[in-house]
C-alpha atoms as a PDB file:
ATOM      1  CA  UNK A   1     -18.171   9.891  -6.466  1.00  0.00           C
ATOM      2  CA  UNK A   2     -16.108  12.269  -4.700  1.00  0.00           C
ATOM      3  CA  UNK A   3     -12.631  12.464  -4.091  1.00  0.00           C
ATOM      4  CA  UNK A   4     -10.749  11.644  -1.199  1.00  0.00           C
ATOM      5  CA  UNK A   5      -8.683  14.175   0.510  1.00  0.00           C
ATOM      6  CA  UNK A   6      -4.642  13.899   0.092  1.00  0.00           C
ATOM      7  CA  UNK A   7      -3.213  13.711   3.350  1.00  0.00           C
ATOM      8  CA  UNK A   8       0.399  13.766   4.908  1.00  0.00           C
ATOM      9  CA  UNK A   9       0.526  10.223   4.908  1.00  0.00           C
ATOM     10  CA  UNK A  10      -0.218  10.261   1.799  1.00  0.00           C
ATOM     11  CA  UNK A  11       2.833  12.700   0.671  1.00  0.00           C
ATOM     12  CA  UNK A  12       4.979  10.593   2.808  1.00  0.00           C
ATOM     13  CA  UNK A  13       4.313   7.689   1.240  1.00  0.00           C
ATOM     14  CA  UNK A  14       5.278   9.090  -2.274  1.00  0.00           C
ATOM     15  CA  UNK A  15       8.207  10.808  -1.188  1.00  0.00           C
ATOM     16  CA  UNK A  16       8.975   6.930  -0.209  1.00  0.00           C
ATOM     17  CA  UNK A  17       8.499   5.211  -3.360  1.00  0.00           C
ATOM     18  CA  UNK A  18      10.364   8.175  -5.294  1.00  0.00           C
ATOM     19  CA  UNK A  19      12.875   7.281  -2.905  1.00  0.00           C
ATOM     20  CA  UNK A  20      13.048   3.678  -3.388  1.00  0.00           C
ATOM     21  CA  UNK A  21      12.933   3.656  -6.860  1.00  0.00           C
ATOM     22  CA  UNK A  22      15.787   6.271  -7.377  1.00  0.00           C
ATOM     23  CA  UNK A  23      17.806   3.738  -5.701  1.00  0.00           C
ATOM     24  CA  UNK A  24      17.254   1.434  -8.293  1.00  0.00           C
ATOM     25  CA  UNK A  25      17.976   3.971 -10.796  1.00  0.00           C
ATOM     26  CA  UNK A  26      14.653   3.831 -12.180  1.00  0.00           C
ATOM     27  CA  UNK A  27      12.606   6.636 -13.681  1.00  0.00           C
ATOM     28  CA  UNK A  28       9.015   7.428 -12.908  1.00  0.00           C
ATOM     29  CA  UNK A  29       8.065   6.143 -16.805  1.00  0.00           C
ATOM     30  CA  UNK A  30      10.294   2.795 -16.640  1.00  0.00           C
ATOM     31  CA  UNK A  31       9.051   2.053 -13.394  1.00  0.00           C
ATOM     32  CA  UNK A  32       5.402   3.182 -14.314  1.00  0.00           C
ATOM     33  CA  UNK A  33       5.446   0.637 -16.879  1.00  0.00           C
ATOM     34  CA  UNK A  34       6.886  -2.183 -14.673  1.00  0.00           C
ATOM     35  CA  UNK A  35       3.833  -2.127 -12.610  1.00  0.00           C
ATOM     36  CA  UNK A  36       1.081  -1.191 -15.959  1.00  0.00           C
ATOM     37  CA  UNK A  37       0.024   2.199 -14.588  1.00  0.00           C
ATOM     38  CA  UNK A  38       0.457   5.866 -16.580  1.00  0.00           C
ATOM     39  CA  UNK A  39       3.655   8.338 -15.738  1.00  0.00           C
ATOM     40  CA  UNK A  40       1.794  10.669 -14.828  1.00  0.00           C
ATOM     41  CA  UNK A  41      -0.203   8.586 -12.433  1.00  0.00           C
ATOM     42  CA  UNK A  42       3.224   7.417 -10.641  1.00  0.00           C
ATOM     43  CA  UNK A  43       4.465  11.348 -10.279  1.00  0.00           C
ATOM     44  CA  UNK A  44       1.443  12.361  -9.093  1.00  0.00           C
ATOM     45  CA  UNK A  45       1.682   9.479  -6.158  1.00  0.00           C
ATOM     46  CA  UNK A  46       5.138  10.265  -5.250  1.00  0.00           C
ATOM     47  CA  UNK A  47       4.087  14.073  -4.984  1.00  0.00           C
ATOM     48  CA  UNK A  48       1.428  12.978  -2.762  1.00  0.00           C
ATOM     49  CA  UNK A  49      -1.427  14.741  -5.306  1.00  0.00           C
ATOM     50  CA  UNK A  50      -3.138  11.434  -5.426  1.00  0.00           C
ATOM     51  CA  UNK A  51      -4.248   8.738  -2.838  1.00  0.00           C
ATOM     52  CA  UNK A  52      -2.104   5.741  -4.115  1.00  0.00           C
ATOM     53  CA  UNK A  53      -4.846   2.453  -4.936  1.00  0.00           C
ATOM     54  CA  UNK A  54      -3.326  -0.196  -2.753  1.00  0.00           C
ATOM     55  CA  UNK A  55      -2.766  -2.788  -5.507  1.00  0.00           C
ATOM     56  CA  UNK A  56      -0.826  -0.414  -7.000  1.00  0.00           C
ATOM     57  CA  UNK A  57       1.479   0.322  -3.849  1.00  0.00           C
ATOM     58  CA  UNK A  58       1.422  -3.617  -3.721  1.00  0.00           C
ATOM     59  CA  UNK A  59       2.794  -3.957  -6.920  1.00  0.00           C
ATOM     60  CA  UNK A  60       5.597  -1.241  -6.158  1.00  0.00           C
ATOM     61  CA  UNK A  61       6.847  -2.879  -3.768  1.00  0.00           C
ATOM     62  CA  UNK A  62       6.996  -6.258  -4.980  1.00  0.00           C
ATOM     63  CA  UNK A  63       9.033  -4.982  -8.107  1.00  0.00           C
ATOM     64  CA  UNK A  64      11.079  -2.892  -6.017  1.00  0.00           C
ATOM     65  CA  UNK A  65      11.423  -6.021  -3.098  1.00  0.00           C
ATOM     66  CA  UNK A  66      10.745  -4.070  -0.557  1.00  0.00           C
ATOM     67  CA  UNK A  67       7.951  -5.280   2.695  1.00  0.00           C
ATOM     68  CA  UNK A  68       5.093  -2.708   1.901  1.00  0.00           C
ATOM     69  CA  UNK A  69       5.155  -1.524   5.526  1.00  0.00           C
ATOM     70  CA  UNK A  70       8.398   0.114   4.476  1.00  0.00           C
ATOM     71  CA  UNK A  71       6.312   3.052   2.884  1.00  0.00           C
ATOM     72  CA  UNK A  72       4.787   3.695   5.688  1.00  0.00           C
ATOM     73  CA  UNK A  73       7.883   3.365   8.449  1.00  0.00           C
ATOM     74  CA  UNK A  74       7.352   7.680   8.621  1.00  0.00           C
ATOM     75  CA  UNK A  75       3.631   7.395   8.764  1.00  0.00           C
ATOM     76  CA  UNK A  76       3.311   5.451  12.240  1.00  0.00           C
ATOM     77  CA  UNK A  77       2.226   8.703  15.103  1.00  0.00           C
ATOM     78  CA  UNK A  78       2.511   8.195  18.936  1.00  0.00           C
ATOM     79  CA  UNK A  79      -0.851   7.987  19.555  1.00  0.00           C
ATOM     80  CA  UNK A  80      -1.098   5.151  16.636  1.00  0.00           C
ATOM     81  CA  UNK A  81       0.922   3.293  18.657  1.00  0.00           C
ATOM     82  CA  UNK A  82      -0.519   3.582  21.809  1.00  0.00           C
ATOM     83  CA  UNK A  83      -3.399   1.854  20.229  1.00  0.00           C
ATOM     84  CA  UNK A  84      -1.943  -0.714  19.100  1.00  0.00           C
ATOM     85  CA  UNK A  85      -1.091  -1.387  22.392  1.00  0.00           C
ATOM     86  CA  UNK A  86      -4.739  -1.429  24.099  1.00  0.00           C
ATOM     87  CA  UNK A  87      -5.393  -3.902  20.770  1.00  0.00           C
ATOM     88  CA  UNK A  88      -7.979  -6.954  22.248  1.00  0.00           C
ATOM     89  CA  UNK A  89      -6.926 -10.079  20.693  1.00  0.00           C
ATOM     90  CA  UNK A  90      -9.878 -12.054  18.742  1.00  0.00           C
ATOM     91  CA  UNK A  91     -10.869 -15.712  18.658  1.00  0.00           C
ATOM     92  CA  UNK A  92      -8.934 -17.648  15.795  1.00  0.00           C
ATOM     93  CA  UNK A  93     -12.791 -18.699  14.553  1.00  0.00           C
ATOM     94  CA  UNK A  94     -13.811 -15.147  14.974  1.00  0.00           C
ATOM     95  CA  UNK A  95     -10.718 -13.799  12.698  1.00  0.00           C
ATOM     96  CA  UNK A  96     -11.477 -16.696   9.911  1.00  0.00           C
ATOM     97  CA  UNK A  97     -15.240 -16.323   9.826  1.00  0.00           C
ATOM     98  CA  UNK A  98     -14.443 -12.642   8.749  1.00  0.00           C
ATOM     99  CA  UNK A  99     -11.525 -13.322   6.509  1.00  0.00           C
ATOM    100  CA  UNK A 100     -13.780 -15.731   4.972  1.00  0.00           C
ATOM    101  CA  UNK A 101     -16.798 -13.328   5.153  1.00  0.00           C
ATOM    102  CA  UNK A 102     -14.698 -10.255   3.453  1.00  0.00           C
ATOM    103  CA  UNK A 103     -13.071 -12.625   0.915  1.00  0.00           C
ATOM    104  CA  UNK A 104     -16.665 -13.277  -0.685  1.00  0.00           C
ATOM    105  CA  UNK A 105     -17.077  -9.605  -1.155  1.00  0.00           C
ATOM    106  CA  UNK A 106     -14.159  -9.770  -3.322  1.00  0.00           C
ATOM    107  CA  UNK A 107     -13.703  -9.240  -7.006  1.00  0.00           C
ATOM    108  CA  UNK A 108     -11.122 -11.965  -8.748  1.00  0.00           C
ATOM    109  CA  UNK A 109      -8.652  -9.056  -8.971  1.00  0.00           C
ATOM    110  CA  UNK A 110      -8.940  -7.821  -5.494  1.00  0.00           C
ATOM    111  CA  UNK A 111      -8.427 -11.296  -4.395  1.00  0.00           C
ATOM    112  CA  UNK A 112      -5.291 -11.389  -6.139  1.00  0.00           C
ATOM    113  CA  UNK A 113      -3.683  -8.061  -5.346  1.00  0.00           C
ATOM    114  CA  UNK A 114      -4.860  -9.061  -1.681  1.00  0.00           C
ATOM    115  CA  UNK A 115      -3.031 -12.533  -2.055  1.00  0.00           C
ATOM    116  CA  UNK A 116       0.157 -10.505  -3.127  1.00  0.00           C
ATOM    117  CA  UNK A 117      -0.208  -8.353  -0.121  1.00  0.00           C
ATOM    118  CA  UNK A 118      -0.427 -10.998   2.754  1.00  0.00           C
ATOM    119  CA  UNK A 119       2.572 -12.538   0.767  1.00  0.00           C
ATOM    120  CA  UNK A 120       4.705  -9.652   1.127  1.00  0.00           C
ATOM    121  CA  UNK A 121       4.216 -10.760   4.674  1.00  0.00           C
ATOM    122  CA  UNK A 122       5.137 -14.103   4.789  1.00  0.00           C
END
């Protein structure tokens, strides 16, 4: 399997969560252990060495109670947005067939780090 490339929105979103977690006047190991990953895992996110795994990021930001989309306020680029502006809006059948359709492709565990991450949202 090879390895994905780290990119800039990757460094940005570690400088984030060092960020946010200074404020709470945690350190990379207490935090680390909040959310059951290795030290050296979280330093190497918040250095942007490593692509973060979104269930972790998930779980970062619901111990530090902050919306996830706060990691990525920096990450958003002018022409990102203009896309999001020519966005087509789909059927409310279409969208559930393929929530539905995705869901089953799910492992238990990615069905409940995905549950935590639409509730971030609600």
């Amino acid at each position: 399997m090879s390895k994905l490339a780290v990119t800039e929105i990757d460094r940005l979103v570690g400088k984030r969560i060092q960020q946010k977690r200074k404020e709470f006047g945690l350190s990379a190991a207490e935090l680390s252990e909040k959310i059951g990953i290795a030290q050296q895992q979280l330093s190497r996110y918040e250095r942007g060495e490593n692509k973060i795994n979104i269930s972790h990021l998930v779980e970062i930001a619901s111990y530090l109670n902050v919306d996830i989309g706060w990691f990525f306020i920096d990450c958003v680029s002018e022409q990102t947005e203009n896309r999001k502006r020519k966005f087509i809006p789909v059927s409310e059948e279409n969208i559930r067939s393929r929530l539905e359709f995705h869901l089953d492709q799910l492992s238990a565990d990615k069905k409940r780090g995905l549950l935590i991450f639409l509730e971030t949202f609600l």
